[in-house]
Protein backbone atom coordinates (compact mmCIF):
# COMPACT_ATOMS: atom_id res chain seq x y z
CA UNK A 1 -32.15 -13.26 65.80
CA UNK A 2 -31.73 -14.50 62.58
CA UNK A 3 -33.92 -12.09 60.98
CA UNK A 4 -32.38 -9.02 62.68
CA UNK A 5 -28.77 -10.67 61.25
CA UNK A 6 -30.36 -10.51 57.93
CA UNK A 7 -31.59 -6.85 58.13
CA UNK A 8 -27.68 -5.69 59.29
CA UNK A 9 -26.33 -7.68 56.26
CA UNK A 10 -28.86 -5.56 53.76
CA UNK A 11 -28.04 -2.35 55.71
CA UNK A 12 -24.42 -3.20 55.49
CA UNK A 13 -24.15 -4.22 51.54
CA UNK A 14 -26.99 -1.03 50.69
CA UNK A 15 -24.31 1.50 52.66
CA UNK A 16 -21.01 -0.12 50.52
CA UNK A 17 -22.95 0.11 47.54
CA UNK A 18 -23.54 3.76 48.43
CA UNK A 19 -20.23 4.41 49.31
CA UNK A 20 -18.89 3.08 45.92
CA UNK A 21 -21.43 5.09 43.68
CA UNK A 22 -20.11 8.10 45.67
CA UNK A 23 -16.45 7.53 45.35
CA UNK A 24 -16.94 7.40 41.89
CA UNK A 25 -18.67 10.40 41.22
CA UNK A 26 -16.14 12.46 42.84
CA UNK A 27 -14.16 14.69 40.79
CA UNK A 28 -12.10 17.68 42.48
CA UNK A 29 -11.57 17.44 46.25
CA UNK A 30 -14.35 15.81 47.26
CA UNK A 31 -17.37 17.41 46.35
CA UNK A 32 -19.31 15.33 44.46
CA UNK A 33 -20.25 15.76 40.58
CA UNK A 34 -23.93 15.62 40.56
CA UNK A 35 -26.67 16.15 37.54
CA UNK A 36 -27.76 19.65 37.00
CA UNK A 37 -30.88 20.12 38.02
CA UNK A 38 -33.55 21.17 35.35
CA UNK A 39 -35.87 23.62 35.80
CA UNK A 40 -39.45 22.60 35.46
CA UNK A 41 -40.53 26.11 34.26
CA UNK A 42 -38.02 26.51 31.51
CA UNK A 43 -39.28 27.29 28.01
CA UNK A 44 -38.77 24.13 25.93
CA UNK A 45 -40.93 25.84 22.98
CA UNK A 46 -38.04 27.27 20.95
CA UNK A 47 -38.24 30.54 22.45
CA UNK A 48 -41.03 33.63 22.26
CA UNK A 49 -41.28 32.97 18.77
CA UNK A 50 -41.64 29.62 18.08
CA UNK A 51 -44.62 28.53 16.15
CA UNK A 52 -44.27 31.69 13.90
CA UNK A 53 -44.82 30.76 10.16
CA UNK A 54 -47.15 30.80 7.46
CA UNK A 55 -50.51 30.05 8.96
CA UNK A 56 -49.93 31.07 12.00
CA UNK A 57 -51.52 33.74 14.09
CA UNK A 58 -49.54 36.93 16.36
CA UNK A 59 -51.85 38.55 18.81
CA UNK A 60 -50.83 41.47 20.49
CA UNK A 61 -51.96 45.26 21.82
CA UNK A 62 -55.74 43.98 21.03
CA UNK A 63 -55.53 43.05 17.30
CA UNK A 64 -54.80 39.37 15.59
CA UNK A 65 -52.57 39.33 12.56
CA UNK A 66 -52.37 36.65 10.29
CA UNK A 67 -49.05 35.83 9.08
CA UNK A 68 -49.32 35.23 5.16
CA UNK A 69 -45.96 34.99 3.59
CA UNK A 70 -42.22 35.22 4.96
CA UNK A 71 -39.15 35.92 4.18
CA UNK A 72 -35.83 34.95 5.03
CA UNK A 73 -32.82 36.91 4.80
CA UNK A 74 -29.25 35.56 5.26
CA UNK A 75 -26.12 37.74 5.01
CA UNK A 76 -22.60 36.08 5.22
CA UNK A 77 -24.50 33.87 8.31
CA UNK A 78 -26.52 36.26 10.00
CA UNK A 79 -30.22 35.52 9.29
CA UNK A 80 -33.17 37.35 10.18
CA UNK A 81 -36.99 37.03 8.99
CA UNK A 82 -39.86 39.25 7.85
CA UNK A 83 -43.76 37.94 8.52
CA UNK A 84 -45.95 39.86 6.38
CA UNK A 85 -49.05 40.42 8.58
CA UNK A 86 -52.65 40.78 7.08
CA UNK A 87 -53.60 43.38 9.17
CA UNK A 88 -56.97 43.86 7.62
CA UNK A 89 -56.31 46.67 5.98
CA UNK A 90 -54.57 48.14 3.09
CA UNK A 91 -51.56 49.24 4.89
CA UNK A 92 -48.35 46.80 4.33
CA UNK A 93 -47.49 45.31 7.75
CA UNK A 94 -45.15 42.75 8.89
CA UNK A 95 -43.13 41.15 11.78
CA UNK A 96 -39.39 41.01 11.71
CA UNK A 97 -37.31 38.77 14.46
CA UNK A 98 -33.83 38.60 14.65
CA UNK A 99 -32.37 35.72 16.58
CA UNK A 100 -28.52 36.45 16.25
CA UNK A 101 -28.58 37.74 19.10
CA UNK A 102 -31.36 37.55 21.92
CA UNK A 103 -34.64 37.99 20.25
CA UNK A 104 -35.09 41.19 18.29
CA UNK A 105 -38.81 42.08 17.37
CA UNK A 106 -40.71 44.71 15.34
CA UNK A 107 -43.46 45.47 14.23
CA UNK A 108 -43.76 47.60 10.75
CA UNK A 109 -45.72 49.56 8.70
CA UNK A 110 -44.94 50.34 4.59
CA UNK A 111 -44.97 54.18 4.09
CA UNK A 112 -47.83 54.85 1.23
CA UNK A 113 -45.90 58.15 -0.07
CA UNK A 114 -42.36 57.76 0.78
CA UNK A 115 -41.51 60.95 -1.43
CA UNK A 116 -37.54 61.23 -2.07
CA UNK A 117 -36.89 59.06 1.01
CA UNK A 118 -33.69 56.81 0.35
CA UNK A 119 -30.69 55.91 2.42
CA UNK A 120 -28.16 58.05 0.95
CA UNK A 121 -27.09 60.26 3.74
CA UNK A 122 -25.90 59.79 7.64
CA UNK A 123 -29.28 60.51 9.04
CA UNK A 124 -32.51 60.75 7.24
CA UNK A 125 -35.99 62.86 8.38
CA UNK A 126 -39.19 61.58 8.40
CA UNK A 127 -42.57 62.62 9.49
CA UNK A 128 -40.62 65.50 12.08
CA UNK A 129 -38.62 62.78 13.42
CA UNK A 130 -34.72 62.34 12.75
CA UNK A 131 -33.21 58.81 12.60
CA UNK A 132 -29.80 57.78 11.92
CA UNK A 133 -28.22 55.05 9.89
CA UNK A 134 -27.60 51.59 11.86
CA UNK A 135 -26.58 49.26 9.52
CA UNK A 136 -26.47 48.93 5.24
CA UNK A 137 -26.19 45.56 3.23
CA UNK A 138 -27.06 43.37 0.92
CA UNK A 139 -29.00 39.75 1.57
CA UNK A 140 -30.02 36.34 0.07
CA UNK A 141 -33.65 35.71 0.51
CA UNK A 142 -35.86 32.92 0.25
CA UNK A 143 -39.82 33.17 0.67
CA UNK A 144 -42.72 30.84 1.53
CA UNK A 145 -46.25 32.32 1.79
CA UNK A 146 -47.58 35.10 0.02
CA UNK A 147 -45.00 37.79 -0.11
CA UNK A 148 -44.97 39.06 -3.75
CA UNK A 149 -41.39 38.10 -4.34
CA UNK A 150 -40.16 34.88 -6.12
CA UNK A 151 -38.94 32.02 -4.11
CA UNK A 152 -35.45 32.99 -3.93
CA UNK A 153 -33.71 36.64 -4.46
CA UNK A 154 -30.98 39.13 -3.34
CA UNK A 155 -32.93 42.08 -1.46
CA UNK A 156 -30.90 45.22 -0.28
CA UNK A 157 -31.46 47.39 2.83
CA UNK A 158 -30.44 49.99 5.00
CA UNK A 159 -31.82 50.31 8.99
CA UNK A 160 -32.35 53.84 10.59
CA UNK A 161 -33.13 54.37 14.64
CA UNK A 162 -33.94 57.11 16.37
CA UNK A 163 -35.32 57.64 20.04
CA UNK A 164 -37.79 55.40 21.73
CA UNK A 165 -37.13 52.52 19.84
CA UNK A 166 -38.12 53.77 16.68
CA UNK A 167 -37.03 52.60 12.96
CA UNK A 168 -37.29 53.55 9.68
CA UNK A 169 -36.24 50.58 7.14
CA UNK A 170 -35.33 50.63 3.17
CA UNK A 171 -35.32 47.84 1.29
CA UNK A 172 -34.89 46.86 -2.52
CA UNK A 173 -35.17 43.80 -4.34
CA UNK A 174 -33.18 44.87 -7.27
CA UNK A 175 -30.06 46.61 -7.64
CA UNK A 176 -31.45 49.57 -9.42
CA UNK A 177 -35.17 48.96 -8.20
CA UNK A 178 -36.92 51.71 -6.11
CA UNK A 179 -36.69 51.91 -2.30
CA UNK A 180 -39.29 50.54 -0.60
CA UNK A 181 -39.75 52.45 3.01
CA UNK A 182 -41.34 51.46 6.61
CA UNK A 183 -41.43 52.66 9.84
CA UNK A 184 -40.98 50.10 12.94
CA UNK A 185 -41.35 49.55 16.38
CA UNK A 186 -39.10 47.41 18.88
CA UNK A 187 -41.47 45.50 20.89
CA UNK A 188 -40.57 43.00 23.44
CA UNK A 189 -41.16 39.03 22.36
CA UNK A 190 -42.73 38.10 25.48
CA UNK A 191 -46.06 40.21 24.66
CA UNK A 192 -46.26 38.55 21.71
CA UNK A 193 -49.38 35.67 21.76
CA UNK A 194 -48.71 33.34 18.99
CA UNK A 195 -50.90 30.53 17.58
CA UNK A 196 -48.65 28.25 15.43
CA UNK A 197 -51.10 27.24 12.07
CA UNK A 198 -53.40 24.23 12.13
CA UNK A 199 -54.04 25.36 16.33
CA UNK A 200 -57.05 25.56 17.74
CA UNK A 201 -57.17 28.78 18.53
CA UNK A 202 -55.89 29.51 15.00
CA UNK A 203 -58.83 27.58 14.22
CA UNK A 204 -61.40 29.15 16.35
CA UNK A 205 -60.42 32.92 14.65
């Protein structure tokens, strides 16, 4: 008997302790405020890009780039970033990802002969396509890597688009300096393999 009393008493002081925790972790009405729950398959990385940097490795559509220098570009707050790529080849190639807002990538490619190509007009041909002017402006810059540049710089540019996500890009790094041109290619982050530097499957290529 005595044992049964002391199993009612325990019942008794575990259901008022209950009903105290719940009274005071109601807010409106009286649905309770509980903790979010977290999802155990969110990306706690940094996003599709993380790891990107100097060292590092981008696999994708078959071929492994090695990202030797970058660049980062900041206009009145907005900041994007160029990965020059060694693509194994002579060709200028590089990565850009802007994170202002989503997760803008490209891939480019420096144009060997760009002729009288600059960013003077509306809409600019290239190569039988058309594209048309985006955006203009002028950046801050800083660099790590191997990029060519010196550590910190003003760079100017001018973005064209045209159909099926294609892009044409000038860029300067003086006021009066030549235009340097590329043509790009939106591709989504999540295809994007990347092997942040000092991994082991950096290691292994």
């Amino acid at each position: 008997m005595e044992g049964q009393m002391t199993i009612i008493l325990i019942i008794v002081i575990v259901a008022a302790l209950l009903f105290l925790w719940a009274r005071a972790t109601v807010a409106k009405g009286d649905q309770l405020v509980l903790p979010t729950p977290k999802d155990p398959l969110a990306d706690r990385s940094g996003g599709p890009t993380a790891g990107l940097g100097v060292g590092a490795v981008v696999a994708h559509d078959g071929h492994d780039y090695v990202v030797r220098g970058e660049i980062r570009f900041n206009e009145e707050g907005s900041e994007w970033t160029e990965y020059h790529l060694d693509a194994g080849s002579d060709v200028k190639t590089w990565l850009s990802v802007d994170l202002s807002d989503g997760t803008d990538v490209a891939f480019w490619q420096g144009v060997a002969a760009p002729g009288d190509l600059a960013p003077t007009r509306g809409s600019v041909t290239h190569d039988g396509r058309t594209y048309r002017k985006v955006e203009s402006g002028k950046a801050a810059y800083t660099t790590a890597g191997t990029t060519g540049l010196p550590a910190v710089g003003t760079a100017w540019y001018a973005d064209y688009a045209a159909e099926g996500g294609r892009m044409l890009g000038f860029e300067r790094w003086s006021k009066d300096g030549s235009w340097e041109v590329s043509t790009g290619t939106q591709v989504a982050a999540h295809l994007l393999e990347i092997y942040p530097a000092g991994s082991a499957a950096e290691g292994a290529r």
